[in-house]
PDB file of N, CA and C in Angstrom:
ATOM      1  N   UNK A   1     -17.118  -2.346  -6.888  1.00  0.00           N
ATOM      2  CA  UNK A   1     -16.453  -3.559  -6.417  1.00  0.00           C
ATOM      3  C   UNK A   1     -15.027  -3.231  -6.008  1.00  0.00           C
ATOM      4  N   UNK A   2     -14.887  -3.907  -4.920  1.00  0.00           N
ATOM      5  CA  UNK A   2     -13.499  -3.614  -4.475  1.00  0.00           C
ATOM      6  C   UNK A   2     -12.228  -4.802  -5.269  1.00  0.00           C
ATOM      7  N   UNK A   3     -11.141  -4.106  -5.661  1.00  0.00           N
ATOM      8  CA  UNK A   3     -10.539  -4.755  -6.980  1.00  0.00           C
ATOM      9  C   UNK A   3     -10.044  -5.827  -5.853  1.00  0.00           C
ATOM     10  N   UNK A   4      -9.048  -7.263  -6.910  1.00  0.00           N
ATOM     11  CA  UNK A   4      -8.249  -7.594  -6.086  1.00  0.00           C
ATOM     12  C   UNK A   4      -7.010  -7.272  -5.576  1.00  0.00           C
ATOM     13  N   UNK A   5      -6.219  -6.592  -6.263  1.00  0.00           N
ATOM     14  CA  UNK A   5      -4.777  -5.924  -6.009  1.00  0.00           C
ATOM     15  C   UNK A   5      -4.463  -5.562  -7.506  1.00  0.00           C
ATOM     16  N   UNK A   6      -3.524  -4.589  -7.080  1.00  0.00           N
ATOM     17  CA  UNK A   6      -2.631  -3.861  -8.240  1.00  0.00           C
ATOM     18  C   UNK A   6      -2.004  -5.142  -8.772  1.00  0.00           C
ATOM     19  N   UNK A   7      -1.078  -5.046  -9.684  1.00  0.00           N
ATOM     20  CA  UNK A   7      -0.427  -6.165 -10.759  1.00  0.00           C
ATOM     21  C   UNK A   7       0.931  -5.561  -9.838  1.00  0.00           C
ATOM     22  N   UNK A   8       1.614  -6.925  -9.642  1.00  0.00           N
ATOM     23  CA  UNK A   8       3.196  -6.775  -9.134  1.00  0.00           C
ATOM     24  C   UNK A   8       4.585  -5.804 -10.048  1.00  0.00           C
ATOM     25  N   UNK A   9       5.064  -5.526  -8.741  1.00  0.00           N
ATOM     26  CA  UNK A   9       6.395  -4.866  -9.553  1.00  0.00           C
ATOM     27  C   UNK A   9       7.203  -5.683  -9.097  1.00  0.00           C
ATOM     28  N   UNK A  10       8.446  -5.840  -9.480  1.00  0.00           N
ATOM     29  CA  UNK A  10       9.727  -6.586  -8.724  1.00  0.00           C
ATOM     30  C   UNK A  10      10.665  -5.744  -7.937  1.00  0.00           C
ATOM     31  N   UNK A  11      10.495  -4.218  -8.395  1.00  0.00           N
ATOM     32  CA  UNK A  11      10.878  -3.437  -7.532  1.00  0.00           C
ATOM     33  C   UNK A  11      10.643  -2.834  -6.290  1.00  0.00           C
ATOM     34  N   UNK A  12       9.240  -3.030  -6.326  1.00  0.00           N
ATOM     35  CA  UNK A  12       8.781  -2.729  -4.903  1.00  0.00           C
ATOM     36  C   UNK A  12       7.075  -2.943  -4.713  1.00  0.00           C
ATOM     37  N   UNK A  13       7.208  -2.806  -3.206  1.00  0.00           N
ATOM     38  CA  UNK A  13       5.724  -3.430  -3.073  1.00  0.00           C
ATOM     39  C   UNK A  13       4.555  -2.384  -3.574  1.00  0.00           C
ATOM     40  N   UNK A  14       3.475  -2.608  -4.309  1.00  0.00           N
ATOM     41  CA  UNK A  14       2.522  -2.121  -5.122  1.00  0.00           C
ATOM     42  C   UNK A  14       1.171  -1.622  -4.464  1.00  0.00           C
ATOM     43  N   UNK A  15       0.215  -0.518  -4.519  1.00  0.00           N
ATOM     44  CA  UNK A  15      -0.657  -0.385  -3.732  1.00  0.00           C
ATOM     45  C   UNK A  15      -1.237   0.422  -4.632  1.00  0.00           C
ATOM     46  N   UNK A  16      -2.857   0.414  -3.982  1.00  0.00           N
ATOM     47  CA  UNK A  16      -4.148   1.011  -5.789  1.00  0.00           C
ATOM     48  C   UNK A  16      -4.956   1.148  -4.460  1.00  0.00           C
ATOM     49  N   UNK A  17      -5.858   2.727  -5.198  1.00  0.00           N
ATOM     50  CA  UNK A  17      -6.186   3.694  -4.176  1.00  0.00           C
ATOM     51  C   UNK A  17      -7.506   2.894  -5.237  1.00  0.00           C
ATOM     52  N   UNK A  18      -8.663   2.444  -3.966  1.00  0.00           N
ATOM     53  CA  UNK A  18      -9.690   1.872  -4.459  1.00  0.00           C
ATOM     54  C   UNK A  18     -10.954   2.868  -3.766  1.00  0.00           C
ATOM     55  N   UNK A  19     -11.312   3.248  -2.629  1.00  0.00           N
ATOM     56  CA  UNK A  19     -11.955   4.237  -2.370  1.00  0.00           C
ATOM     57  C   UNK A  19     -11.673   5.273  -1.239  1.00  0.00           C
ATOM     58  N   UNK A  20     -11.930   6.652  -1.578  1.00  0.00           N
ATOM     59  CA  UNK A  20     -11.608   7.533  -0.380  1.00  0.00           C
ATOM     60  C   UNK A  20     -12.624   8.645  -0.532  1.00  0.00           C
ATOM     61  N   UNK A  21     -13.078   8.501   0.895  1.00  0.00           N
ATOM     62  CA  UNK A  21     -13.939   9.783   1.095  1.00  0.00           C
ATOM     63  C   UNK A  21     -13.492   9.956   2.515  1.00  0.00           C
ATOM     64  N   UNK A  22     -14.455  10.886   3.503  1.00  0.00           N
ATOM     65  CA  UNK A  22     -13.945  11.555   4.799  1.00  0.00           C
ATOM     66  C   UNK A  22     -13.979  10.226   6.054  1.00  0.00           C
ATOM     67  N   UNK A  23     -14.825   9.476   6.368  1.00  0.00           N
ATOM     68  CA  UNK A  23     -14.919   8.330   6.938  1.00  0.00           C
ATOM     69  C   UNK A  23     -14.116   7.102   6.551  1.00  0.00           C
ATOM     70  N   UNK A  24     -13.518   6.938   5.771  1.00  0.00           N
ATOM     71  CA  UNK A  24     -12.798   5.509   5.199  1.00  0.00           C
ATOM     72  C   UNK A  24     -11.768   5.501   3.695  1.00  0.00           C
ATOM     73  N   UNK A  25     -10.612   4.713   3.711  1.00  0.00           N
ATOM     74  CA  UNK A  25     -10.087   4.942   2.835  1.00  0.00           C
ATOM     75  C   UNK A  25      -9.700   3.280   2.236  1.00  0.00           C
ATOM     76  N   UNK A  26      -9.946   3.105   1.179  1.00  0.00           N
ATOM     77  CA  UNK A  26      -9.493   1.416   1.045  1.00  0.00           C
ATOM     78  C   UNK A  26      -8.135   1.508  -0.009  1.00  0.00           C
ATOM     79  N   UNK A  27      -7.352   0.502   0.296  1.00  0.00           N
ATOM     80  CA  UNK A  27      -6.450   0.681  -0.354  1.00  0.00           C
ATOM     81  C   UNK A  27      -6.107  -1.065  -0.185  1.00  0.00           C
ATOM     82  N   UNK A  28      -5.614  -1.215  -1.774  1.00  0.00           N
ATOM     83  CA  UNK A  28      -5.345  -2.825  -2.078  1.00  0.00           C
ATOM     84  C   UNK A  28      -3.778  -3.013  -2.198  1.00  0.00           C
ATOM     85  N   UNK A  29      -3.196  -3.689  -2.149  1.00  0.00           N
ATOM     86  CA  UNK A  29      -1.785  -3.796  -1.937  1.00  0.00           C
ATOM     87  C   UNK A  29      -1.294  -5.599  -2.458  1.00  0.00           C
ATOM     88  N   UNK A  30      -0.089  -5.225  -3.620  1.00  0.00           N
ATOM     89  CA  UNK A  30       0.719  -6.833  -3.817  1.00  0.00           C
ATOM     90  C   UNK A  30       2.116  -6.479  -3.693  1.00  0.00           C
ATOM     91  N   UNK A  31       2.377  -7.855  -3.096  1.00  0.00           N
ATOM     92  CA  UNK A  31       3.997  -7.452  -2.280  1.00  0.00           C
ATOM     93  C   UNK A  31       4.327  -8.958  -3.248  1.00  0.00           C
ATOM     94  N   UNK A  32       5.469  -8.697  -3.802  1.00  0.00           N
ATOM     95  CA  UNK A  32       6.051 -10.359  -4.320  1.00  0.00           C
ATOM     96  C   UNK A  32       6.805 -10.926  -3.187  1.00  0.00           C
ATOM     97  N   UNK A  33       7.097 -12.069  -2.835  1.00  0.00           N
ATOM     98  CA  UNK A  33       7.695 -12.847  -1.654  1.00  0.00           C
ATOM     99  C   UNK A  33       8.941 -11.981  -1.089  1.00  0.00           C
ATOM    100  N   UNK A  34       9.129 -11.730  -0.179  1.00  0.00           N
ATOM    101  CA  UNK A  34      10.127 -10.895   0.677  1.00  0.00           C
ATOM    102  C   UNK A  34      10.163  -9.057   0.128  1.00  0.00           C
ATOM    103  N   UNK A  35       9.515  -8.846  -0.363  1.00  0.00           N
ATOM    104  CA  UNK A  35       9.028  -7.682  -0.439  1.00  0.00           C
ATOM    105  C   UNK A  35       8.126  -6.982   1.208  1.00  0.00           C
ATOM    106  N   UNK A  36       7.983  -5.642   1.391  1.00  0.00           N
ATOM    107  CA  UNK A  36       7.475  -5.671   3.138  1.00  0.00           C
ATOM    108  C   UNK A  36       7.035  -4.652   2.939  1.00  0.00           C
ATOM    109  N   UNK A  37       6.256  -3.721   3.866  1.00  0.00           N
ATOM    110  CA  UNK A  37       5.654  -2.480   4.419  1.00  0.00           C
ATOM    111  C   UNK A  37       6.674  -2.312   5.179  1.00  0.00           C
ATOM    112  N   UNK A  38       7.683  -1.270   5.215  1.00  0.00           N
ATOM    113  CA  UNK A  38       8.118  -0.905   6.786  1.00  0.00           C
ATOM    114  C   UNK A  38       6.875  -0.532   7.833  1.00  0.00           C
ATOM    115  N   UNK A  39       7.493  -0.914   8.800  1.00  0.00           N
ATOM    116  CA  UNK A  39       7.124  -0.310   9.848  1.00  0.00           C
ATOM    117  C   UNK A  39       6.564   1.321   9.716  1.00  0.00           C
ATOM    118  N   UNK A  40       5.770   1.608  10.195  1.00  0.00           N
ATOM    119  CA  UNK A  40       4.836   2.575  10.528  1.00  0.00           C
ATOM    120  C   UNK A  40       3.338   2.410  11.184  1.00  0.00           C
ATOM    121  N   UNK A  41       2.682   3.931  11.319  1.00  0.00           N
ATOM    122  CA  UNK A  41       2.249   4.244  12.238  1.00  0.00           C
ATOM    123  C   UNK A  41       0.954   5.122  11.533  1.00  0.00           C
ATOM    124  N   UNK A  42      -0.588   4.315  11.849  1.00  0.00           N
ATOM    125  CA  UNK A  42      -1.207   6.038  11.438  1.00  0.00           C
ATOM    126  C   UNK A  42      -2.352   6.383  12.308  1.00  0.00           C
ATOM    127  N   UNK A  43      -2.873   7.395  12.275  1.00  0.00           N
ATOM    128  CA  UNK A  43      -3.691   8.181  13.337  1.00  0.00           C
ATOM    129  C   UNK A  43      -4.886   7.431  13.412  1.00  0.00           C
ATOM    130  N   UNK A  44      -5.347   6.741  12.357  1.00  0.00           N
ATOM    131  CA  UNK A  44      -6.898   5.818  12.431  1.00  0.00           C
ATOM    132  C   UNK A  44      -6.664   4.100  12.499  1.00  0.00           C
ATOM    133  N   UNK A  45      -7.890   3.905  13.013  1.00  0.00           N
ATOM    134  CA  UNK A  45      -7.514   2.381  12.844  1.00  0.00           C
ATOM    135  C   UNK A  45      -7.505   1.660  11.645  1.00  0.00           C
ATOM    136  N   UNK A  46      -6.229   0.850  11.785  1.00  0.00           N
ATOM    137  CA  UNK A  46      -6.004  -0.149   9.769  1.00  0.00           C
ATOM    138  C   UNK A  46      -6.509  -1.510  10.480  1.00  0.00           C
ATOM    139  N   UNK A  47      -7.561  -1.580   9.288  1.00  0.00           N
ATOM    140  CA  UNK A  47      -8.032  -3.368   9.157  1.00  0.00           C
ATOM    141  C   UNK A  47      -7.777  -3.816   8.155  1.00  0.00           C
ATOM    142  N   UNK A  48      -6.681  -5.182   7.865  1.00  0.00           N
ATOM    143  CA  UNK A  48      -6.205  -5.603   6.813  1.00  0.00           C
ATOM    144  C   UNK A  48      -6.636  -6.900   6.774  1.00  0.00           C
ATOM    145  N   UNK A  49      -7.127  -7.021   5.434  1.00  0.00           N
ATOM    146  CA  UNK A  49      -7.984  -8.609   4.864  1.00  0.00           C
ATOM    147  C   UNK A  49      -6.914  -8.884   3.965  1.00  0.00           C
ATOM    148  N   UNK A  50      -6.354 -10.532   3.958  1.00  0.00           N
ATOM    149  CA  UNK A  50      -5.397 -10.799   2.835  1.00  0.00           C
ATOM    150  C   UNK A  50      -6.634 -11.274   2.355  1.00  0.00           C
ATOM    151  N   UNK A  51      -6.053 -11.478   0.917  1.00  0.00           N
ATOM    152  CA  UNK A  51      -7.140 -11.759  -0.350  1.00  0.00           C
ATOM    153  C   UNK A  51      -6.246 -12.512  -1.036  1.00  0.00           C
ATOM    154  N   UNK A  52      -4.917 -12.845  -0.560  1.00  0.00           N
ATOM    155  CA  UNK A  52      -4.319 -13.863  -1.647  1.00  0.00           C
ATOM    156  C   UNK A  52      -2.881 -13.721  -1.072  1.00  0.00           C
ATOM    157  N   UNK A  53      -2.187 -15.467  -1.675  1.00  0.00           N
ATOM    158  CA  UNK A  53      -1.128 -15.529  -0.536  1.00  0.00           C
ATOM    159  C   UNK A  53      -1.045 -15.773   1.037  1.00  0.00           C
ATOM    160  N   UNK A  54      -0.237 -14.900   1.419  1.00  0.00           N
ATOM    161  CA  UNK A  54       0.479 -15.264   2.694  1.00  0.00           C
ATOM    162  C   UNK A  54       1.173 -14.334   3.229  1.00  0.00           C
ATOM    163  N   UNK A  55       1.227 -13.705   4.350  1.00  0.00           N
ATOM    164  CA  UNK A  55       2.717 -12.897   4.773  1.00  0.00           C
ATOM    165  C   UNK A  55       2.394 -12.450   6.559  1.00  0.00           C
ATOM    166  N   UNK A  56       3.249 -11.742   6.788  1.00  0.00           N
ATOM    167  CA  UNK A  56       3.611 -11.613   8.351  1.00  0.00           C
ATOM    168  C   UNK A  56       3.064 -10.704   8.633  1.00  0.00           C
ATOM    169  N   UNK A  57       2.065 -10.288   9.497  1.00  0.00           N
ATOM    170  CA  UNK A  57       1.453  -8.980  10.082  1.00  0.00           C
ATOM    171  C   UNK A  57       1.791  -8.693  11.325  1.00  0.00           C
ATOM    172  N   UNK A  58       2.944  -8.195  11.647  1.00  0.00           N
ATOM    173  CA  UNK A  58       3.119  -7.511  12.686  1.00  0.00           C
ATOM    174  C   UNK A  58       3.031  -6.427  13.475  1.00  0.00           C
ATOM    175  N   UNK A  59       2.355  -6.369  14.622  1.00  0.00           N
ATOM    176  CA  UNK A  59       1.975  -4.777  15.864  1.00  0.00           C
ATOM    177  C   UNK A  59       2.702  -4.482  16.513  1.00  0.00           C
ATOM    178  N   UNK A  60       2.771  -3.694  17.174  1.00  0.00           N
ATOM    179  CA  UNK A  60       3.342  -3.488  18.406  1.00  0.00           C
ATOM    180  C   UNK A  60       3.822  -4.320  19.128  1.00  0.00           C
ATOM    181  N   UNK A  61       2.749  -5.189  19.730  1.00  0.00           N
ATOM    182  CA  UNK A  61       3.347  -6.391  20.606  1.00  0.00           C
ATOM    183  C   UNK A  61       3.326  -8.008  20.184  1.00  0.00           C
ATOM    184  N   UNK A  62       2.991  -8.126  18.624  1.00  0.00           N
ATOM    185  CA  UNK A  62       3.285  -9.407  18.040  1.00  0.00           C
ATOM    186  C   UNK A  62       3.081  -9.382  17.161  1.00  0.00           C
ATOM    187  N   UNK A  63       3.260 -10.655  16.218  1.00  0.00           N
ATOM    188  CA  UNK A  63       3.014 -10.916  14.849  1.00  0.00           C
ATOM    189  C   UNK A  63       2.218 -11.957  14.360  1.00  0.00           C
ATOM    190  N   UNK A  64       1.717 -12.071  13.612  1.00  0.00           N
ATOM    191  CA  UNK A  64       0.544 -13.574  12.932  1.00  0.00           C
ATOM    192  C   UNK A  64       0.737 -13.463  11.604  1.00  0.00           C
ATOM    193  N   UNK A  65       0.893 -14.893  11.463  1.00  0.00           N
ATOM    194  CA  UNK A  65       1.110 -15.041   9.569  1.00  0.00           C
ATOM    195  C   UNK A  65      -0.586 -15.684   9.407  1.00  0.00           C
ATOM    196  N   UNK A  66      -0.481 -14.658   8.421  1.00  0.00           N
ATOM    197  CA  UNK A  66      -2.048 -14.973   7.804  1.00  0.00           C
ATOM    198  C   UNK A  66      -2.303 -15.151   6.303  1.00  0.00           C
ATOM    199  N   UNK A  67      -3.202 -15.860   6.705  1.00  0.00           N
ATOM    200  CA  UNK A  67      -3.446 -16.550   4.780  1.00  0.00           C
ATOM    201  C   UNK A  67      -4.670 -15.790   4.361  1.00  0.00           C
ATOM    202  N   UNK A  68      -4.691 -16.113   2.979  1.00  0.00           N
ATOM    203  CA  UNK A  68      -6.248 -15.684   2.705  1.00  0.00           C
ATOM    204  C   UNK A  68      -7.367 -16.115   3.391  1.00  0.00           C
ATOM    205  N   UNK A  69      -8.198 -14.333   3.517  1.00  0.00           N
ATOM    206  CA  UNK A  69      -9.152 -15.082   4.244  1.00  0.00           C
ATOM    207  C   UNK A  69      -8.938 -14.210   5.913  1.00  0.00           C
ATOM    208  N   UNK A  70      -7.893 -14.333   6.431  1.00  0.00           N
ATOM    209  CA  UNK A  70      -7.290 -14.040   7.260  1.00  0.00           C
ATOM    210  C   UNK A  70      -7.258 -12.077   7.275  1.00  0.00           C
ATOM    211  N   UNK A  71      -7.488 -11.796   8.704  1.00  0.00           N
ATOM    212  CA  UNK A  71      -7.558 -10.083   8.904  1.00  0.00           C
ATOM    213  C   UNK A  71      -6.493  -9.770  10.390  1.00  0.00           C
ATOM    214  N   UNK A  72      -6.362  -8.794  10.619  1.00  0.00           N
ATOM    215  CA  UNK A  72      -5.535  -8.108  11.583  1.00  0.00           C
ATOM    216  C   UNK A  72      -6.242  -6.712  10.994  1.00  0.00           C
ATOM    217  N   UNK A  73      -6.055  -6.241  13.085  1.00  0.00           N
ATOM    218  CA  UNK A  73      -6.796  -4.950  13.251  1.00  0.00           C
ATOM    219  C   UNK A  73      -5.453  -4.463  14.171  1.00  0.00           C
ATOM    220  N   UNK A  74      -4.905  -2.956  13.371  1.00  0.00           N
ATOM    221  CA  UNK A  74      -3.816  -2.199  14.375  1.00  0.00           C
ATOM    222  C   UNK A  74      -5.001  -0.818  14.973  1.00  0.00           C
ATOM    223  N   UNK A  75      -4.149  -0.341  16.067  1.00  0.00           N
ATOM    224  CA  UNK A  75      -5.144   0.512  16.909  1.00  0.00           C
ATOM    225  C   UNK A  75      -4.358   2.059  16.350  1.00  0.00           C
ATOM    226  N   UNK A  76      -5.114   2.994  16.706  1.00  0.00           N
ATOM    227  CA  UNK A  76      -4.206   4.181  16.077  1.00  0.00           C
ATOM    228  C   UNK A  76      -3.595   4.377  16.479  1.00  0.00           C
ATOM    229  N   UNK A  77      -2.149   4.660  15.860  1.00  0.00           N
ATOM    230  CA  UNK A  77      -1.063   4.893  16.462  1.00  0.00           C
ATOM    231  C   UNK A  77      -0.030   3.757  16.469  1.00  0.00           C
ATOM    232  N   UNK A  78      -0.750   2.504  16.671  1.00  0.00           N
ATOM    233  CA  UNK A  78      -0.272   1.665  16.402  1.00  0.00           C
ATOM    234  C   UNK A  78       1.445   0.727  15.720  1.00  0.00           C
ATOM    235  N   UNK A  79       2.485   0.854  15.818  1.00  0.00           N
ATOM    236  CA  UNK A  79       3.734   0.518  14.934  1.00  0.00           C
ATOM    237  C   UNK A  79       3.049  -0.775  14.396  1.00  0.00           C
ATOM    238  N   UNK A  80       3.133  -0.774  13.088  1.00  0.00           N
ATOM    239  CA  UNK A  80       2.751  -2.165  12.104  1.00  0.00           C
ATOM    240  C   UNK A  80       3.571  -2.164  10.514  1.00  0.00           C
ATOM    241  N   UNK A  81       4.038  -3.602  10.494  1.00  0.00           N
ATOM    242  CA  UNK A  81       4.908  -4.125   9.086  1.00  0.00           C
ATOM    243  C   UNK A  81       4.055  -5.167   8.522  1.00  0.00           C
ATOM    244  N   UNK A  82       4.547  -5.179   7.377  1.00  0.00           N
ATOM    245  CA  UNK A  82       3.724  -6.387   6.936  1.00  0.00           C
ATOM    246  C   UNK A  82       4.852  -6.916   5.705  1.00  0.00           C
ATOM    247  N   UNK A  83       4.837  -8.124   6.112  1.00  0.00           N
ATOM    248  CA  UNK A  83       5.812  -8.993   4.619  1.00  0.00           C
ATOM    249  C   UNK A  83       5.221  -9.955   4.542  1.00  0.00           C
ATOM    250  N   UNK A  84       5.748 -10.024   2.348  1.00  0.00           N
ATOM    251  CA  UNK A  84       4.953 -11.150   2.244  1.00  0.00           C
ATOM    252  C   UNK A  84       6.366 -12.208   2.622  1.00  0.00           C
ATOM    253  N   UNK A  85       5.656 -13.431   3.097  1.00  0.00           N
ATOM    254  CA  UNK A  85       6.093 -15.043   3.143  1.00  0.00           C
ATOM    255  C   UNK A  85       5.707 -16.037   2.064  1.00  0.00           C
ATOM    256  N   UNK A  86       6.660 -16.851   1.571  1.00  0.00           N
ATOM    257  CA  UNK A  86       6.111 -17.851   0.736  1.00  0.00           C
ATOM    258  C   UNK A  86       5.284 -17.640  -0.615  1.00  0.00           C
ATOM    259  N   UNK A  87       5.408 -17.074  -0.963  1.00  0.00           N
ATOM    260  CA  UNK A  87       5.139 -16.378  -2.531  1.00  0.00           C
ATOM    261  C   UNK A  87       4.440 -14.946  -2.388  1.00  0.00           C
ATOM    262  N   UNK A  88       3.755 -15.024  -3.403  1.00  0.00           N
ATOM    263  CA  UNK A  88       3.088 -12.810  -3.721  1.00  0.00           C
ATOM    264  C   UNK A  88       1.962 -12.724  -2.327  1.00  0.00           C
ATOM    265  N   UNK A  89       1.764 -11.757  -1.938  1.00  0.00           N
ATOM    266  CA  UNK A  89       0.659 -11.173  -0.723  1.00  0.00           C
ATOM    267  C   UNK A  89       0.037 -10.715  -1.361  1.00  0.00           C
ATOM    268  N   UNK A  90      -1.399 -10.610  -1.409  1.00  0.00           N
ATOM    269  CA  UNK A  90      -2.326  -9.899  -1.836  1.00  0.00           C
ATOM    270  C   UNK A  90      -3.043  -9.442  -0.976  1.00  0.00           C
ATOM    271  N   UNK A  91      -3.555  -7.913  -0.113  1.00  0.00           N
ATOM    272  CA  UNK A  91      -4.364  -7.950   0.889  1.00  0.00           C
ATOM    273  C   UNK A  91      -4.602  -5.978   0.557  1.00  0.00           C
ATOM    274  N   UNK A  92      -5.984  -6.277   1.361  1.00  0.00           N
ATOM    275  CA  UNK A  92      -6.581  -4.877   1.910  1.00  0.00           C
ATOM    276  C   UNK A  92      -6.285  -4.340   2.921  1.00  0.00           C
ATOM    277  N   UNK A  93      -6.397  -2.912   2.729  1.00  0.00           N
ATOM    278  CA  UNK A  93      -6.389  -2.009   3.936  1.00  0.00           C
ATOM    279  C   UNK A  93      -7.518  -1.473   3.822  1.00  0.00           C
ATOM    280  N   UNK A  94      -8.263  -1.145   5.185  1.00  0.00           N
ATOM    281  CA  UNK A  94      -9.489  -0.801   5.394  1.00  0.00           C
ATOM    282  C   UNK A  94      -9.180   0.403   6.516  1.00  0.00           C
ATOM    283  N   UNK A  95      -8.834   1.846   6.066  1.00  0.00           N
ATOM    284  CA  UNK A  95      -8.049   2.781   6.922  1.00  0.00           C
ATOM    285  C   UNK A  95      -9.222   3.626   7.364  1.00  0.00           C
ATOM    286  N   UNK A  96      -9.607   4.222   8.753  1.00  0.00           N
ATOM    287  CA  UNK A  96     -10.953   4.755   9.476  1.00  0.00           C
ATOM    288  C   UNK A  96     -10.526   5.281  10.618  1.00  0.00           C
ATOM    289  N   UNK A  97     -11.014   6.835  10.906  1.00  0.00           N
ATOM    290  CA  UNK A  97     -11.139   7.525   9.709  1.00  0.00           C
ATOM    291  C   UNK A  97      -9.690   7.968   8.877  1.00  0.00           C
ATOM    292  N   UNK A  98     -10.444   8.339   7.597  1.00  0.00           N
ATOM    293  CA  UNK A  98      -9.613   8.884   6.366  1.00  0.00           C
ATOM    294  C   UNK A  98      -8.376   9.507   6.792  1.00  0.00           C
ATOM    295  N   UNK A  99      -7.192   9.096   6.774  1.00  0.00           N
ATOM    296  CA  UNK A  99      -6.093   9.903   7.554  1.00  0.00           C
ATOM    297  C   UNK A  99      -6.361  11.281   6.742  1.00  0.00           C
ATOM    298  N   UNK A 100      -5.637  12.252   7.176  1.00  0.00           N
ATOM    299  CA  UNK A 100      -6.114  13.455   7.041  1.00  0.00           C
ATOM    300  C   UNK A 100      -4.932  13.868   6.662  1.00  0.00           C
TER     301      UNK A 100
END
């Protein structure tokens, strides 16, 4: 089973290595309100499912606030941030293939 997220820090945003093999890597992530991902970039495509909360998913050429429930797909290579809005973020990364 894929967990729901790591337990919050106040220091920084939190992330739990849930599965990795050569095709796919999942990784769960909690951000407390104004906590963020910088900006970056990776070689496979990221599909991110929030699972709780709220926050800003921004690409390259825009941004969408998404609630639970809610996904965004970056392309490889892609520049992407993510903050939470309005209380804790809870969401997946669904990374393909396995960055290397």
């Amino acid at each position: 089973m894929l967990g729901d997220a790591p337990a919050a820090r106040s220091d920084r945003p939190v992330s739990e290595l849930v599965h990795d093999e050569a095709n796919v890597r999942i990784v769960c992530f909690h951000l407390l309100e104004g906590q963020c991902i910088p900006a970056h970039a990776s070689d496979s495509t990221v599909v991110v499912e929030v699972i709780g909360g709220g926050g800003v998913f921004r690409g390259a050429d825009d941004a969408a606030e998404l609630e639970a429930g809610g996904s965004a797909v970056f392309a490889p290579g892609e520049l992407h941030a993510i903050e939470a809005v309005g209380g804790p973020l809870r969401f997946r990364a669904l990374i393909a293939p396995r960055p290397g």
